[in-house]
Protein backbone atom coordinates (compact mmCIF):
# COMPACT_ATOMS: atom_id res chain seq x y z
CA UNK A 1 163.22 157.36 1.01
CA UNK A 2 163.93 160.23 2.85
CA UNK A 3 166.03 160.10 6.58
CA UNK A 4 164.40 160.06 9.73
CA UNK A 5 166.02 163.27 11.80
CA UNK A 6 168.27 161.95 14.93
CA UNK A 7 167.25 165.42 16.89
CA UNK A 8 166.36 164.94 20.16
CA UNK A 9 163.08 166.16 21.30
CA UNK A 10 163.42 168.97 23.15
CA UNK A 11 161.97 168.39 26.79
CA UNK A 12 159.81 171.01 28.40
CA UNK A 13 161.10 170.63 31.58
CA UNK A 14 163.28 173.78 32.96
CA UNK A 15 164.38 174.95 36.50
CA UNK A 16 161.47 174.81 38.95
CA UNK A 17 161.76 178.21 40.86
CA UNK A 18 160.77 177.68 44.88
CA UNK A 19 157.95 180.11 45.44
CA UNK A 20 159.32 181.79 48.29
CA UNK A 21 157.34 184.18 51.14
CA UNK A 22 158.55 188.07 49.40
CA UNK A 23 157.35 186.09 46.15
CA UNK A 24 154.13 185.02 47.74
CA UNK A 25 153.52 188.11 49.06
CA UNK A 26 154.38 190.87 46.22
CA UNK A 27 151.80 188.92 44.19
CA UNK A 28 148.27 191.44 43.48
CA UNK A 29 145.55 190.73 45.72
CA UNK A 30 147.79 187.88 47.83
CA UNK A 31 147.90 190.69 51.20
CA UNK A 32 144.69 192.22 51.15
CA UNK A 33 143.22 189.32 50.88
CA UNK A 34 144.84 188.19 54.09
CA UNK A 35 143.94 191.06 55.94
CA UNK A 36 140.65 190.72 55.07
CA UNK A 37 139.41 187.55 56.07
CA UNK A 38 139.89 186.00 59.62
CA UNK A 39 140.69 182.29 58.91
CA UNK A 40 140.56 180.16 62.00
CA UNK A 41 143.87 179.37 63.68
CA UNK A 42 146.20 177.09 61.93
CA UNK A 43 147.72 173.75 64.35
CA UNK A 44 151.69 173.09 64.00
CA UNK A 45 150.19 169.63 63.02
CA UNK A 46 148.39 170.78 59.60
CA UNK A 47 151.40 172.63 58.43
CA UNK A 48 153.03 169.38 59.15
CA UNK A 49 150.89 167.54 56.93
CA UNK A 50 150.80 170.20 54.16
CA UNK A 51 154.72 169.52 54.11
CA UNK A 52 154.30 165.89 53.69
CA UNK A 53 151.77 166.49 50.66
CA UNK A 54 154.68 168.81 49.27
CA UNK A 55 157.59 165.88 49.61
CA UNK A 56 154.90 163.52 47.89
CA UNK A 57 154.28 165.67 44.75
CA UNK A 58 158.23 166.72 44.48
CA UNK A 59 158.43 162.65 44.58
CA UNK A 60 156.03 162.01 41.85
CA UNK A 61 157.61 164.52 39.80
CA UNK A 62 160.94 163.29 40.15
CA UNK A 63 159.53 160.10 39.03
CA UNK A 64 157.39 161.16 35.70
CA UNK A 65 160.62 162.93 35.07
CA UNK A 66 162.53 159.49 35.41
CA UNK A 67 159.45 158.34 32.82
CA UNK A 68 160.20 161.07 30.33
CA UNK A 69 164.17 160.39 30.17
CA UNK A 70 163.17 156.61 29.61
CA UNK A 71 160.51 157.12 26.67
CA UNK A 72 163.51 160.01 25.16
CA UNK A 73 165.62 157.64 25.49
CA UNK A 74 163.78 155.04 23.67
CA UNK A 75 162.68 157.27 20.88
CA UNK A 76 166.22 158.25 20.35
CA UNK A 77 166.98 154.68 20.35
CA UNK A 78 164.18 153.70 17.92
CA UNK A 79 164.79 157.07 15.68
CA UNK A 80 168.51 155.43 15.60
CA UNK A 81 167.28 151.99 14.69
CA UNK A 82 165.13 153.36 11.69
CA UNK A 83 168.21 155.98 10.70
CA UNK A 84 170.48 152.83 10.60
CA UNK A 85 167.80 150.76 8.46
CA UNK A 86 167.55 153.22 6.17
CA UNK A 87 171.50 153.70 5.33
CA UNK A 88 171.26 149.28 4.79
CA UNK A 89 168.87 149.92 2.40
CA UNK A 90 170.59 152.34 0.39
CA UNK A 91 173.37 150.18 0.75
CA UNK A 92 171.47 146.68 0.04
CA UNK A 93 168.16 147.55 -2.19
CA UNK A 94 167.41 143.86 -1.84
CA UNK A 95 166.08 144.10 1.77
CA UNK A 96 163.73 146.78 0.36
CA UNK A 97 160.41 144.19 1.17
CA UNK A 98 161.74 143.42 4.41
CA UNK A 99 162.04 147.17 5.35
CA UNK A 100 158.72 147.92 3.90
CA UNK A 101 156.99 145.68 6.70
CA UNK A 102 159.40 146.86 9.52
CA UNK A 103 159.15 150.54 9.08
CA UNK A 104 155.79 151.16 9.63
CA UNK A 105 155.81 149.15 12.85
CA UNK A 106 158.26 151.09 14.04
CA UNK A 107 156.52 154.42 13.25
CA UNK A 108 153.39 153.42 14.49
CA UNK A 109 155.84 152.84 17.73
CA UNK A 110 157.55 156.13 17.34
CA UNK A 111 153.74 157.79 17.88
CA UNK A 112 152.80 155.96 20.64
CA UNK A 113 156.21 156.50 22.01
CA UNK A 114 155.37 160.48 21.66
CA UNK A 115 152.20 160.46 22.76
CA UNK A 116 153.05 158.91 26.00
CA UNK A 117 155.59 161.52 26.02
CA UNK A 118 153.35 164.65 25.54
CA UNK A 119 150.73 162.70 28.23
CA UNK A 120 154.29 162.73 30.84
CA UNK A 121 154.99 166.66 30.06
CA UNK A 122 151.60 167.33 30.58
CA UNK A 123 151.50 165.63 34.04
CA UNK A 124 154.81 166.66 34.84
CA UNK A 125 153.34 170.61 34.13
CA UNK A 126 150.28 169.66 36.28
CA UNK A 127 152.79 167.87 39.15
CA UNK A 128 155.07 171.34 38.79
CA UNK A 129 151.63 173.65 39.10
CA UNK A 130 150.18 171.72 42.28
CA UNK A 131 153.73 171.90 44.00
CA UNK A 132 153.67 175.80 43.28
CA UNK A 133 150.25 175.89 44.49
CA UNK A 134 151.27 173.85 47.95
CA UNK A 135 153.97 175.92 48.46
CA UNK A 136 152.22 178.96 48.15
CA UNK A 137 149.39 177.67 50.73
CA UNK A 138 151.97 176.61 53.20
CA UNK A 139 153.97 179.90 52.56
CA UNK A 140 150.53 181.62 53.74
CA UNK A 141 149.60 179.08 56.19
CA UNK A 142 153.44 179.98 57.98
CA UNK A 143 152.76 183.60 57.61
CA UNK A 144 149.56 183.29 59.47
CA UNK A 145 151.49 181.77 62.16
CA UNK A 146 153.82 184.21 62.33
CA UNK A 147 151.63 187.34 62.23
CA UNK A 148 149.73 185.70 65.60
CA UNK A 149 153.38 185.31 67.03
CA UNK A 150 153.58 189.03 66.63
CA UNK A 151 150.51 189.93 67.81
CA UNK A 152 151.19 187.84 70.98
CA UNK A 153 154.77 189.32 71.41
CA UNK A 154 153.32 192.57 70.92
CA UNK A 155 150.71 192.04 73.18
CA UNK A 156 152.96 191.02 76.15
CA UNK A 157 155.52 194.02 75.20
CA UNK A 158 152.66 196.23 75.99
CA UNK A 159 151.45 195.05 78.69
CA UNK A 160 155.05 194.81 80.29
CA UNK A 161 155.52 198.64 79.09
CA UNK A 162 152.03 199.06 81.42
CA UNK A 163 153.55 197.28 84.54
CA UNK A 164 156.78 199.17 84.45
CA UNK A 165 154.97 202.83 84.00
CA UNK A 166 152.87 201.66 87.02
CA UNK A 167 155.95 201.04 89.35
CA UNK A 168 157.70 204.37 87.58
CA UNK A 169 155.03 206.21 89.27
CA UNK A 170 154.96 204.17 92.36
CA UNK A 171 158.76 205.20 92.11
CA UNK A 172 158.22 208.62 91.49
CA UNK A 173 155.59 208.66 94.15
CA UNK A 174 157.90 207.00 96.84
CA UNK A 175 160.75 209.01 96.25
CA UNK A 176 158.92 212.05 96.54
CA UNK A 177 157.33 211.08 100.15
CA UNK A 178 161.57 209.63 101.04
CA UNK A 179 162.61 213.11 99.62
CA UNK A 180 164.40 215.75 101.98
CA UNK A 181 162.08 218.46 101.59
CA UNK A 182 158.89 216.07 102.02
CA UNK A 183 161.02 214.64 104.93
CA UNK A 184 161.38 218.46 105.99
CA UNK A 185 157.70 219.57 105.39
CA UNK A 186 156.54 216.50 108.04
CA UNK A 187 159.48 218.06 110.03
CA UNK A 188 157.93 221.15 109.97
CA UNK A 189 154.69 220.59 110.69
CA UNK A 190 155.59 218.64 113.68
CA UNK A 191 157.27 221.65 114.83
CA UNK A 192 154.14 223.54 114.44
CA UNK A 193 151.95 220.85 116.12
CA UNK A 194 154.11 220.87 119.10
CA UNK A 195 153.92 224.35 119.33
CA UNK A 196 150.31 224.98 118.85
CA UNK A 197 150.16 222.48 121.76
CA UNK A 198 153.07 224.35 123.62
CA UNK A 199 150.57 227.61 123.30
CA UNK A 200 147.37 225.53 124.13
CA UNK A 201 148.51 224.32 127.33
CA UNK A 202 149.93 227.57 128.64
CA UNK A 203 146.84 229.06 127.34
CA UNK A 204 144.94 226.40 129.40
CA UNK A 205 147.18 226.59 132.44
CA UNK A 206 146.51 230.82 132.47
CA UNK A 207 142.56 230.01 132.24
CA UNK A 208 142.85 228.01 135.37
CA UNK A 209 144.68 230.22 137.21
CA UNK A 210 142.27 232.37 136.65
CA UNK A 211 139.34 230.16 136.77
CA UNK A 212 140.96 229.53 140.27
CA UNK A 213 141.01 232.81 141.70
CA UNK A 214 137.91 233.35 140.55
CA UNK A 215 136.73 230.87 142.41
CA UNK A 216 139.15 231.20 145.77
CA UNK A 217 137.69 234.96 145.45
CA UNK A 218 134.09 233.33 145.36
CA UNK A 219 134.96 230.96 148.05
CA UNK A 220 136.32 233.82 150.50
CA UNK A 221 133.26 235.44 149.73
CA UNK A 222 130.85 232.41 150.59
CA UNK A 223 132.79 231.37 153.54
CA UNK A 224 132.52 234.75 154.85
CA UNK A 225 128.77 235.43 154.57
CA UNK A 226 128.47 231.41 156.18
CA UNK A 227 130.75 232.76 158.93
CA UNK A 228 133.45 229.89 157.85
CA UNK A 229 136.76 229.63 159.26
CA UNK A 230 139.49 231.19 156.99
CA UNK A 231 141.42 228.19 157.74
CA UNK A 232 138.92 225.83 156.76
CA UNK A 233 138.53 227.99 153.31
CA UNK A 234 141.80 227.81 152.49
CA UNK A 235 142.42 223.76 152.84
CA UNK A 236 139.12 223.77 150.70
CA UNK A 237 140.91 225.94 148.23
CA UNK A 238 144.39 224.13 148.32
CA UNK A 239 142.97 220.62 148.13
CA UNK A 240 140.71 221.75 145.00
CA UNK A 241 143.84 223.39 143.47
CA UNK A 242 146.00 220.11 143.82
CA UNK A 243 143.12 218.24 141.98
CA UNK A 244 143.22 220.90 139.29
CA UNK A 245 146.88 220.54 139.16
CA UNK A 246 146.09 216.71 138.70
CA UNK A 247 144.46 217.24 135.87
CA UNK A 248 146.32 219.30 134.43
CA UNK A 249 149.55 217.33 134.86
CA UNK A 250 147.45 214.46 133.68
CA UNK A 251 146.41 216.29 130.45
CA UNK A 252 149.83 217.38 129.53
CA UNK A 253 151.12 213.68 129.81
CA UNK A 254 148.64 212.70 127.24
CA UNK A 255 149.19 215.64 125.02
CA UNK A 256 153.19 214.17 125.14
CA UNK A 257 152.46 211.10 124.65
CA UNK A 258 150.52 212.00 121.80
CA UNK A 259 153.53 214.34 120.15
CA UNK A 260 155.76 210.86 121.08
CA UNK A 261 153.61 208.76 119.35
CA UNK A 262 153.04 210.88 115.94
CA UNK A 263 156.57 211.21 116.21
CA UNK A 264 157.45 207.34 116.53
CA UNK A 265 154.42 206.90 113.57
CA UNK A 266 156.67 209.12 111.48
CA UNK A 267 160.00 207.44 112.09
CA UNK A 268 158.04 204.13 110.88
CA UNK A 269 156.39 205.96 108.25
CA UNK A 270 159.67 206.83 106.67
CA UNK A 271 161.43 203.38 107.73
CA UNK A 272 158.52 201.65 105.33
CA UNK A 273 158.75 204.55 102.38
CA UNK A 274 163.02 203.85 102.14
CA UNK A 275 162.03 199.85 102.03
CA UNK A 276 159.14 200.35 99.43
CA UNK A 277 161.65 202.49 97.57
CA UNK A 278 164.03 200.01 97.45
CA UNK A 279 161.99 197.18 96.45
CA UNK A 280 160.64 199.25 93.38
CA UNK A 281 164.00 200.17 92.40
CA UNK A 282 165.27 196.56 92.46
CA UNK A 283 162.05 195.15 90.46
CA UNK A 284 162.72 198.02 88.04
CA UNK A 285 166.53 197.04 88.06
CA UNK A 286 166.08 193.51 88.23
CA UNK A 287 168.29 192.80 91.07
CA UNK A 288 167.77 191.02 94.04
CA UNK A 289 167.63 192.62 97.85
CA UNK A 290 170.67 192.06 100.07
CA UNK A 291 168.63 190.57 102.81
CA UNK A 292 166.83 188.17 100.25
CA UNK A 293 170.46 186.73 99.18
CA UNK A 294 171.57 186.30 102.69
CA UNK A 295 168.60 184.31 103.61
CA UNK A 296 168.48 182.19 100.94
CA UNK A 297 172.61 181.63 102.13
CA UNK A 298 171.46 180.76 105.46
CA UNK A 299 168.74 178.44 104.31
CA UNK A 300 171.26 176.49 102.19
CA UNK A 301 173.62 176.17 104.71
CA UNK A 302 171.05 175.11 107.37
């Protein structure tokens, strides 16, 4: 009777690799075919329950696995049994009719024994496929989240880049108009103004005076044909000039006041262009005015 070998089954289980996201994504086919179609947006709460799923199946696997050692364990107990009931025959052939009953029980044990054991390693290959296959779907199902992340940071980058090229040119723009030689062109052309008016009202004033002889001449002229006293003409002639003088007077107030008031316009003009330049420079710089800070102080201490 030949002996039963005490080898112990080799068991099929080895080191389960973890999937991991370079793994996931290196694979052929895995990328494009993400880019391709537009799944709808995953919720933090599915990717929660795809990680329960995962901690179930890593739990039934450590349990088949707890199976398998038991049923190895019993074979190599029962492969030890028949090993020892073979040496007490060779040792005692009288026990020969005993054995002859026992042994095939026990192989018809040893088979069942190893068929539940091929049955465990094939669930335990199926447990170990469907936790690949869940890690790889919530490896993808992450990914997705992260790649809207990006788009979303990307999208507010961008849109912050447009905001601060807007207030660079609103810079650019106000520094220009606060500049010296901007501040010297409106200088300038003040100048001119005031002297173009200068030469307008001395231009005016020598077209009265002769608008006014002409008409004192015309005057003399009427007054003697009517036989008027030269007196008499000349009060005419000196309360008409006085009114012209009047108006005159009168005319060159207003033109003043107007050269005052463009000139007060500017002064406010440039006032406002230094305070818009220095809010844009502290929203660029991110710091806050002096004025702002000492009325928030006075606030707090009120």
């Amino acid at each position: 009777m030949s002996r039963v070998s005490t080898a112990k089954p080799q068991s099929s289980l080895g080191y389960r690799s973890k999937a991991t996201a370079q793994d996931v994504m290196s694979r052929p086919g895995t990328r494009q075919r993400f880019a391709k179609t537009q799944q709808p947006e995953v919720k933090p709460a599915q990717v929660h329950e795809l990680k329960l799923q995962t901690q179930q199946i890593k739990q039934q696997t450590k349990v088949l696995r707890t199976q398998l050692k038991r049923t190895e364990f019993q074979i190599s107990s029962q492969t030890n049994a028949i090993n020892k009931t073979f040496e007490q025959s060779s040792e005692k052939p009288q026990t020969t009719t005993i054995h002859a009953y026992t042994i095939p029980n026990i192989k018809r044990n040893i088979e069942g024994a190893q068929n539940t054991l091929e049955n465990l390693k094939v669930q335990i290959k199926q447990a170990e496929n469907d936790d690949k296959t869940s890690t790889v779907e919530e490896l993808e199902e992450e990914l997705k989240i992260t790649y809207c992340e990006y788009q979303r940071l990307a999208k507010a980058l961008q849109d912050k880049k447009t905001e601060a090229n807007h207030y660079d040119k609103q810079l650019t723009e106000a520094e220009y108009r606060a500049s010296n030689p901007h501040i010297t062109e409106l200088k300038a052309a003040i100048r001119d103004i005031r002297s173009q008016n200068a030469s307008l009202r001395d231009k005016a004033n020598a077209y009265q005076i002769k608008i006014e002889k002409m008409k004192i001449e015309q005057a003399i002229v009427e007054h003697q044909k009517n036989k008027v006293p030269t007196r008499k003409t000349m009060d005419d002639l000196e309360v008409e000039r006085a009114e012209q003088n009047q108006r005159m007077n009168e005319l060159c107030n207003e033109l003043n006041e107007e050269a005052e008031q463009h000139d007060k316009n500017v002064a406010e003009l440039t006032e406002i262009i230094e305070e818009m330049k220095m809010k844009i420079s502290n929203k660029l710089t991110g710091e806050e005015p002096e004025n702002t800070k000492q009325n928030g102080e006075e606030e707090t201490e009120l």
